[in-house]
Protein backbone atom coordinates (compact mmCIF):
# COMPACT_ATOMS: atom_id res chain seq x y z
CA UNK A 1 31.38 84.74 65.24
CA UNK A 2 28.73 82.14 65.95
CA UNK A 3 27.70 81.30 69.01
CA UNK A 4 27.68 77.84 70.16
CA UNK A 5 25.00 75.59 71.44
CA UNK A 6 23.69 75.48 74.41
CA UNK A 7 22.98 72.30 75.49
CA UNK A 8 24.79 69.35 77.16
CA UNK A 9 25.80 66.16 74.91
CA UNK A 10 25.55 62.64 76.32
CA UNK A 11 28.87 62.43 77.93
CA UNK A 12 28.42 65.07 79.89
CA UNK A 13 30.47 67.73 77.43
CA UNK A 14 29.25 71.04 76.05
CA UNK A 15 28.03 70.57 72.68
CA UNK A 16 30.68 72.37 70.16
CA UNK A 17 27.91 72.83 67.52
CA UNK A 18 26.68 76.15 65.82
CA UNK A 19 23.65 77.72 66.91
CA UNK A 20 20.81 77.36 64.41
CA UNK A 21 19.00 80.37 63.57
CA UNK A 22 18.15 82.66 66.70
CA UNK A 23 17.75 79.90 69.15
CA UNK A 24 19.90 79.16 71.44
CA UNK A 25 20.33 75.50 70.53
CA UNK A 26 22.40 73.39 67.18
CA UNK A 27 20.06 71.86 64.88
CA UNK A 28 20.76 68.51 66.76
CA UNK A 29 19.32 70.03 69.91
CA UNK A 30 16.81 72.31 69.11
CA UNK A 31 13.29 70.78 70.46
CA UNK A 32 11.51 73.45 67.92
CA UNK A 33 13.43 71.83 65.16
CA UNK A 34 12.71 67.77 66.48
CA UNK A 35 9.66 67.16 63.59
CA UNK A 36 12.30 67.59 60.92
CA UNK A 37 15.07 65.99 62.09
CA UNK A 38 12.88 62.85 62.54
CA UNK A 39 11.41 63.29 58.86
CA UNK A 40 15.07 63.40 57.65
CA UNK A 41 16.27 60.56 58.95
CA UNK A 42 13.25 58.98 57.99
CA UNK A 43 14.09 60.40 54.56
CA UNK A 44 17.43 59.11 54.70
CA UNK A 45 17.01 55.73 56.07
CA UNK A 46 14.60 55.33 53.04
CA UNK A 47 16.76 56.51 50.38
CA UNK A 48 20.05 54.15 51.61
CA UNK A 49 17.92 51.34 51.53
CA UNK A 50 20.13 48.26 49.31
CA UNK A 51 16.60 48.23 47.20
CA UNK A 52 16.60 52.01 46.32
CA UNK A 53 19.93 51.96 45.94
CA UNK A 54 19.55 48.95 42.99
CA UNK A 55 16.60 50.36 41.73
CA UNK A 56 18.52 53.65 41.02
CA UNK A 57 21.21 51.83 39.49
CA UNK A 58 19.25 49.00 37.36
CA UNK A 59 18.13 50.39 34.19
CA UNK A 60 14.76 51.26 33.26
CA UNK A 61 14.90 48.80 30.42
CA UNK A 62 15.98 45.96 32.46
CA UNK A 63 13.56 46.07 35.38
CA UNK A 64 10.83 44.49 33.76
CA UNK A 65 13.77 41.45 32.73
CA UNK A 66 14.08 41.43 36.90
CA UNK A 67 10.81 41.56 37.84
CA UNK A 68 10.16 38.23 35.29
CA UNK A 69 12.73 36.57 37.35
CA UNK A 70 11.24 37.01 40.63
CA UNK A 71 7.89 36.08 39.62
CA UNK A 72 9.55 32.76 37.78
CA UNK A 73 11.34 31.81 40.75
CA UNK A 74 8.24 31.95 42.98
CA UNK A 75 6.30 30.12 40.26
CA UNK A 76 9.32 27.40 40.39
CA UNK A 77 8.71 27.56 44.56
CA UNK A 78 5.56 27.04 44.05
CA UNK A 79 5.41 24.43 41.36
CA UNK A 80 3.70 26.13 38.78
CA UNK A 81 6.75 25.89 36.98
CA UNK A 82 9.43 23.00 36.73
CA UNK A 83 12.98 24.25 37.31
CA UNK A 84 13.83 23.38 34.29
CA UNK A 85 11.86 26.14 33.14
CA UNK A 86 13.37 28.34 35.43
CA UNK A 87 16.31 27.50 34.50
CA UNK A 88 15.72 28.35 30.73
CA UNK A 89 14.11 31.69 31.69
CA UNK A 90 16.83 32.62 33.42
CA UNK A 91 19.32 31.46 31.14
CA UNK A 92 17.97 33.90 29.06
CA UNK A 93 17.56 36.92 30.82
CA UNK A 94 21.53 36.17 31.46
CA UNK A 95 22.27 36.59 28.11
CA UNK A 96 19.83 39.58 28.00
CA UNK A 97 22.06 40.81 30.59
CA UNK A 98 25.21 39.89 28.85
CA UNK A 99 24.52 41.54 25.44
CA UNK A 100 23.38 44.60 28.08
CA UNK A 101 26.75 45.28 29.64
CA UNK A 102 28.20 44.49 26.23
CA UNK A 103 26.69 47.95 24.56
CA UNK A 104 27.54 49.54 27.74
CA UNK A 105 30.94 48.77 27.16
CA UNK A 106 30.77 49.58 23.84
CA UNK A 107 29.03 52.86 24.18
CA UNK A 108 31.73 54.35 26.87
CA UNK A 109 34.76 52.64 24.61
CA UNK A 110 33.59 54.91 21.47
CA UNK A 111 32.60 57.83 24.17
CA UNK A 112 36.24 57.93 25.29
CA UNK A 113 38.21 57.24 21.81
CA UNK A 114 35.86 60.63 20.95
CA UNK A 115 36.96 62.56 23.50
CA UNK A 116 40.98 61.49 22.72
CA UNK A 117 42.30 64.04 20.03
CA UNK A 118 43.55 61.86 17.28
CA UNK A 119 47.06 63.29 17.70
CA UNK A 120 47.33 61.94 21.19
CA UNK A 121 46.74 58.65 20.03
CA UNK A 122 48.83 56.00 18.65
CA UNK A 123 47.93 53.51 16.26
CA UNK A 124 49.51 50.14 18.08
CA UNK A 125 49.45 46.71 17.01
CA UNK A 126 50.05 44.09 18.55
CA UNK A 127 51.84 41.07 17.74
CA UNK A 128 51.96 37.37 18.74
């Protein structure tokens, strides 16, 4: 059976964690093990940033369509270009993304009729 940790949480109650390793301490309270819990929280702040999070999601094709529209929209702040031209760009890259989700849509539609046995579907037709 484990043994648990030694040490004394905040409010004043025995801390029910597992000791880690040979210590006598959890992970959370071990002062040997302080350097890497600060790294992974580092680590982990980092990685649930909004922006990683996007950037994992956004594909690779598209980021250069996104990157475009920030550097037209601080060329409109700026006045280097009229927002008229913004607006055009970005109309644009909306359609870009538009035709986008529209293969995506596609491309999962034919991946799931392919994975449904043609005996377990049923040729329907609607009617008006």
């Amino acid at each position: 059976m484990a043994t648990l940790c030694g040490a004394t949480r905040k409010d004043g109650s025995p801390c029910m964690g597992k000791v880690h390793g040979d210590g006598r301490f959890c992970f959370g309270h071990d002062p040997d093990l302080q350097e890497r819990r600060t790294h992974g929280r580092q680590r982990g702040g980092e990685n649930r940033a909004t922006a990683k999070r996007l950037d994992r999601l956004l594909p690779a094709s598209l980021k250069p369509t996104i990157a475009l529209l920030f550097t037209v929209l601080e060329e409109v702040h700026t006045g280097a270009l009229t927002p008229a031209q913004g607006t055009a760009i970005a109309a644009l890259a909306g359609a870009i993304a538009r035709l986008y989700q529209a293969g995506i849509v596609e491309e999962r539609l034919a991946a799931l009729e392919a994975t449904t046995a043609p005996s377990d579907r049923k040729d329907v037709r609607w009617t008006s």
